[in-house]
C-alpha atoms as a PDB file:
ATOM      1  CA  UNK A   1       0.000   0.000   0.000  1.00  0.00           C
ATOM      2  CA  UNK A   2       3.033   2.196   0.804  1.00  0.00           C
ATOM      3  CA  UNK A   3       4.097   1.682  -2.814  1.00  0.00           C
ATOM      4  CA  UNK A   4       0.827   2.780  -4.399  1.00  0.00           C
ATOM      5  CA  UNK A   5       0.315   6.318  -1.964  1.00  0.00           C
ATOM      6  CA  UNK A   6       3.551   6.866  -0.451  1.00  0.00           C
ATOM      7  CA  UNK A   7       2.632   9.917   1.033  1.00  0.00           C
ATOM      8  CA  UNK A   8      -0.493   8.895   2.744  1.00  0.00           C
ATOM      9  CA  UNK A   9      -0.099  10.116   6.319  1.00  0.00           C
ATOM     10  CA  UNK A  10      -2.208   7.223   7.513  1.00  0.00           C
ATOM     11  CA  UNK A  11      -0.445   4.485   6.348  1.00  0.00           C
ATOM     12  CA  UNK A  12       3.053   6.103   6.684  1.00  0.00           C
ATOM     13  CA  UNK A  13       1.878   6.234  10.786  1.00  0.00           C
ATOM     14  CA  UNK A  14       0.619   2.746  10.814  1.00  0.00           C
ATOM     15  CA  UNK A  15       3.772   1.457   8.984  1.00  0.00           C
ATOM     16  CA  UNK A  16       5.960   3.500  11.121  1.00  0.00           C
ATOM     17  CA  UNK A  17       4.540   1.908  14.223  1.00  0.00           C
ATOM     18  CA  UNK A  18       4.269  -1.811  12.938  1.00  0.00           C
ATOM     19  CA  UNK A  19       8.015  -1.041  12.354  1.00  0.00           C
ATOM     20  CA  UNK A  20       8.524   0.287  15.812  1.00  0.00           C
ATOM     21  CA  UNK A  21       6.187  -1.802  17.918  1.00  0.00           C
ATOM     22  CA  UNK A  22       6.439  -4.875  15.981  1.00  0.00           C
ATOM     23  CA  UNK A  23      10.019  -5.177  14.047  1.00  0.00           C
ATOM     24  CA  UNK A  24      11.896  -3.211  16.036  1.00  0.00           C
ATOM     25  CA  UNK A  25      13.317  -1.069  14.008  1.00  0.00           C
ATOM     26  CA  UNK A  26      13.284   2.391  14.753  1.00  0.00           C
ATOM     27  CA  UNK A  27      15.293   3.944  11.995  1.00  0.00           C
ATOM     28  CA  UNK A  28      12.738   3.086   9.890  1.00  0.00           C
ATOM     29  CA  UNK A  29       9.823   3.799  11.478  1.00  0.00           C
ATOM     30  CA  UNK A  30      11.441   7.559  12.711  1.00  0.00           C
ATOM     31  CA  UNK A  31      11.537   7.973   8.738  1.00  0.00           C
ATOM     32  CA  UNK A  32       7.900   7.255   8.479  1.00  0.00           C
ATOM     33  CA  UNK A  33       7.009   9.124  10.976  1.00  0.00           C
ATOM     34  CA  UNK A  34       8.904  11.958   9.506  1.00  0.00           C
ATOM     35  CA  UNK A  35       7.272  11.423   6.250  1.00  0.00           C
ATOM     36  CA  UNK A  36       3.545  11.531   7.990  1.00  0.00           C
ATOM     37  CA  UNK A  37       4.097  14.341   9.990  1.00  0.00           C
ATOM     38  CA  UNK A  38       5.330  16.563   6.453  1.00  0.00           C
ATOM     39  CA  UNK A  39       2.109  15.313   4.951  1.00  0.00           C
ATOM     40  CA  UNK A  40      -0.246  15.614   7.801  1.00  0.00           C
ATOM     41  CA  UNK A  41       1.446  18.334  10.468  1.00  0.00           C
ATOM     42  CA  UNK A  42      -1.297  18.779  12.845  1.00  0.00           C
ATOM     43  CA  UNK A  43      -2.025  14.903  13.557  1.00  0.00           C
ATOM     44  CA  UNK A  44      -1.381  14.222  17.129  1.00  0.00           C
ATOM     45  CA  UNK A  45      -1.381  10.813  17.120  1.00  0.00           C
ATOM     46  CA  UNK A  46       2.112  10.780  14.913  1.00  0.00           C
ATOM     47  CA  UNK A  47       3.634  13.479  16.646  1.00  0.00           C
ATOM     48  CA  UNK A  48       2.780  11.554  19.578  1.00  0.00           C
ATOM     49  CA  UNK A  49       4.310   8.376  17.999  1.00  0.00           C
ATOM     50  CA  UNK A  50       7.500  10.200  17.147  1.00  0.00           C
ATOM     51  CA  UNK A  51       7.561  12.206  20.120  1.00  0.00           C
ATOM     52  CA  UNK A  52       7.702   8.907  22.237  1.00  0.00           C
ATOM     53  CA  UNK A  53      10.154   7.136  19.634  1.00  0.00           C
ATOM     54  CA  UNK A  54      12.777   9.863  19.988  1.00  0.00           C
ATOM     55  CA  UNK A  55      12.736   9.582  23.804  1.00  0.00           C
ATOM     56  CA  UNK A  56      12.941   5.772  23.678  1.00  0.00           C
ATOM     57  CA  UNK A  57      15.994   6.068  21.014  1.00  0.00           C
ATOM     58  CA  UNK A  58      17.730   8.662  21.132  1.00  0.00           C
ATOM     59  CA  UNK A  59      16.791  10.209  25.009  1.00  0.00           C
ATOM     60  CA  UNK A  60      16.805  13.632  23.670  1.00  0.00           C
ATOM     61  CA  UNK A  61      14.085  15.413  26.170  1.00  0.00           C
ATOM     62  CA  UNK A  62      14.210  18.476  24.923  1.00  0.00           C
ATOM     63  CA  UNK A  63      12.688  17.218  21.115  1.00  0.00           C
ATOM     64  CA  UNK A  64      10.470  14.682  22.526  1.00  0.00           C
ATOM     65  CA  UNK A  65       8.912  17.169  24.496  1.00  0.00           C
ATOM     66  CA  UNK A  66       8.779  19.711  21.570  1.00  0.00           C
ATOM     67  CA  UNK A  67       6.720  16.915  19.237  1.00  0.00           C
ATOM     68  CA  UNK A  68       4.773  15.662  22.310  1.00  0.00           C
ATOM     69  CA  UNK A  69       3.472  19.241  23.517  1.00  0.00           C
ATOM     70  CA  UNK A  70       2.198  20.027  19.430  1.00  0.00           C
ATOM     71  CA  UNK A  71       0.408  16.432  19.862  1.00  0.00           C
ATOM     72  CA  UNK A  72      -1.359  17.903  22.645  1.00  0.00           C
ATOM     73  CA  UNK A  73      -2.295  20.966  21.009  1.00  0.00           C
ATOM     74  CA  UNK A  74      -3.381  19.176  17.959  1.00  0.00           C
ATOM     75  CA  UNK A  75      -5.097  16.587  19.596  1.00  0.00           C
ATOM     76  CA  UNK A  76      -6.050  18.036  22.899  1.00  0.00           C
ATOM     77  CA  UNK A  77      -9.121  15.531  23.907  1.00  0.00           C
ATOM     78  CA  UNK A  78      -7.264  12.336  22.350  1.00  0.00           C
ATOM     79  CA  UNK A  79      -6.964  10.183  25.557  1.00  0.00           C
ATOM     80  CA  UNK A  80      -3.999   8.274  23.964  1.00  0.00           C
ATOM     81  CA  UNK A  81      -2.081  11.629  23.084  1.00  0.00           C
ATOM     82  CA  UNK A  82      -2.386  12.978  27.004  1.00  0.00           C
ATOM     83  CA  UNK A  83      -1.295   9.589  28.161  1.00  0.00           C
ATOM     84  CA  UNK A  84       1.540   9.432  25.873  1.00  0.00           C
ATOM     85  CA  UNK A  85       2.546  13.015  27.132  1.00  0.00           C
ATOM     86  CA  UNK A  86       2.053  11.805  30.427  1.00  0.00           C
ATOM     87  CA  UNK A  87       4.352   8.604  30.513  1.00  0.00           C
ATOM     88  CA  UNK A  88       6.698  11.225  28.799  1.00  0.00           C
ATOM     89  CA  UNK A  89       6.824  13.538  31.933  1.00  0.00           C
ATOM     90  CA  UNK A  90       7.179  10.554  34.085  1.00  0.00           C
ATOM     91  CA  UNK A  91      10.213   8.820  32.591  1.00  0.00           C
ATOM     92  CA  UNK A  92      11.754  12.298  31.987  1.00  0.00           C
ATOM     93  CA  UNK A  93      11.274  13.061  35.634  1.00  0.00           C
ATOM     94  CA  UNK A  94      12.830   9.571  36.773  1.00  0.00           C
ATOM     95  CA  UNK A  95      15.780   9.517  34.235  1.00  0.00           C
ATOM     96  CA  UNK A  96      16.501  13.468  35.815  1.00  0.00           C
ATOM     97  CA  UNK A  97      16.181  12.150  39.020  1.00  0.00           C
ATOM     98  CA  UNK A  98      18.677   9.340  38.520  1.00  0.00           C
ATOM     99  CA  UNK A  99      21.190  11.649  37.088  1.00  0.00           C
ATOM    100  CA  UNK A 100      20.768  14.123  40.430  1.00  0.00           C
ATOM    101  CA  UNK A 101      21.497  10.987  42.472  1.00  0.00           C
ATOM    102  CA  UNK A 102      24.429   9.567  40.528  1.00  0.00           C
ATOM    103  CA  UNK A 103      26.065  12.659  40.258  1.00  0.00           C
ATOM    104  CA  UNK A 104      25.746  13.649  44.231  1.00  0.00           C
ATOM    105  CA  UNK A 105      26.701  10.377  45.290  1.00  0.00           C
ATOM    106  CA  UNK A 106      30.077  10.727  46.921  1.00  0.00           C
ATOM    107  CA  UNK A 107      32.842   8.320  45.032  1.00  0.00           C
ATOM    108  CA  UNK A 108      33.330   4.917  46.129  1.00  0.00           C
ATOM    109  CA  UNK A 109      36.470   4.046  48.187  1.00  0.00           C
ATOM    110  CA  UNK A 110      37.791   0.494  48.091  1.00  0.00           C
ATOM    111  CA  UNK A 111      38.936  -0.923  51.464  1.00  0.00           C
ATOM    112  CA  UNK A 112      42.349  -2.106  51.869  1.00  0.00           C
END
């Protein structure tokens, strides 16, 4: 189907997360999603779906955030989009909070 309409928003999302979810392979479905959000800029469920996907790969908060606040205001009463932004927040807070405590932690000293 990709083949026939390769720059149907719809399918380029649902490919891009069968490739994600599914295969595992997230340089491939980041270039879907990339491709669906140029054709279709205000859907919030891909921005979502990248949003997430460059948190999970590449950790970058800053962009993930960015994609995952425009799926909010695109989609601001999608249940699925909130919840993504959500689980966002909560593993941003987390990873922050692990970095505070690794980097206060006083170095080890090995007994002699």
């Amino acid at each position: 189907m990709l083949r026939s309409d390769p720059s149907n928003p719809l399918i380029l999302r649902n490919y891009g997360k069968f490739l994600h979810e599914v295969e595992g392979d997230a340089k491939r479905a980041e270039e879907c999603y990339s491709r669906a959000i140029l054709a279709s800029p205000n859907d919030g469920d891909v921005l979502s779906l990248y949003g997430k996907l460059v948190w999970e790969t590449h950790r970058d908060e800053d962009r993930a955030d960015a994609y995952l606040q425009r799926a909010v205001e695109a989609s601001p009463d999608d249940c699925y989009v909130l919840g993504s932004y959500a689980s966002f927040l909560w593993d941003a807070e987390e990873d922050d909070d692990e970095e505070e405590a690794t980097s206060a932690a006083p170095p080890l000293v090995e007994a002699f």
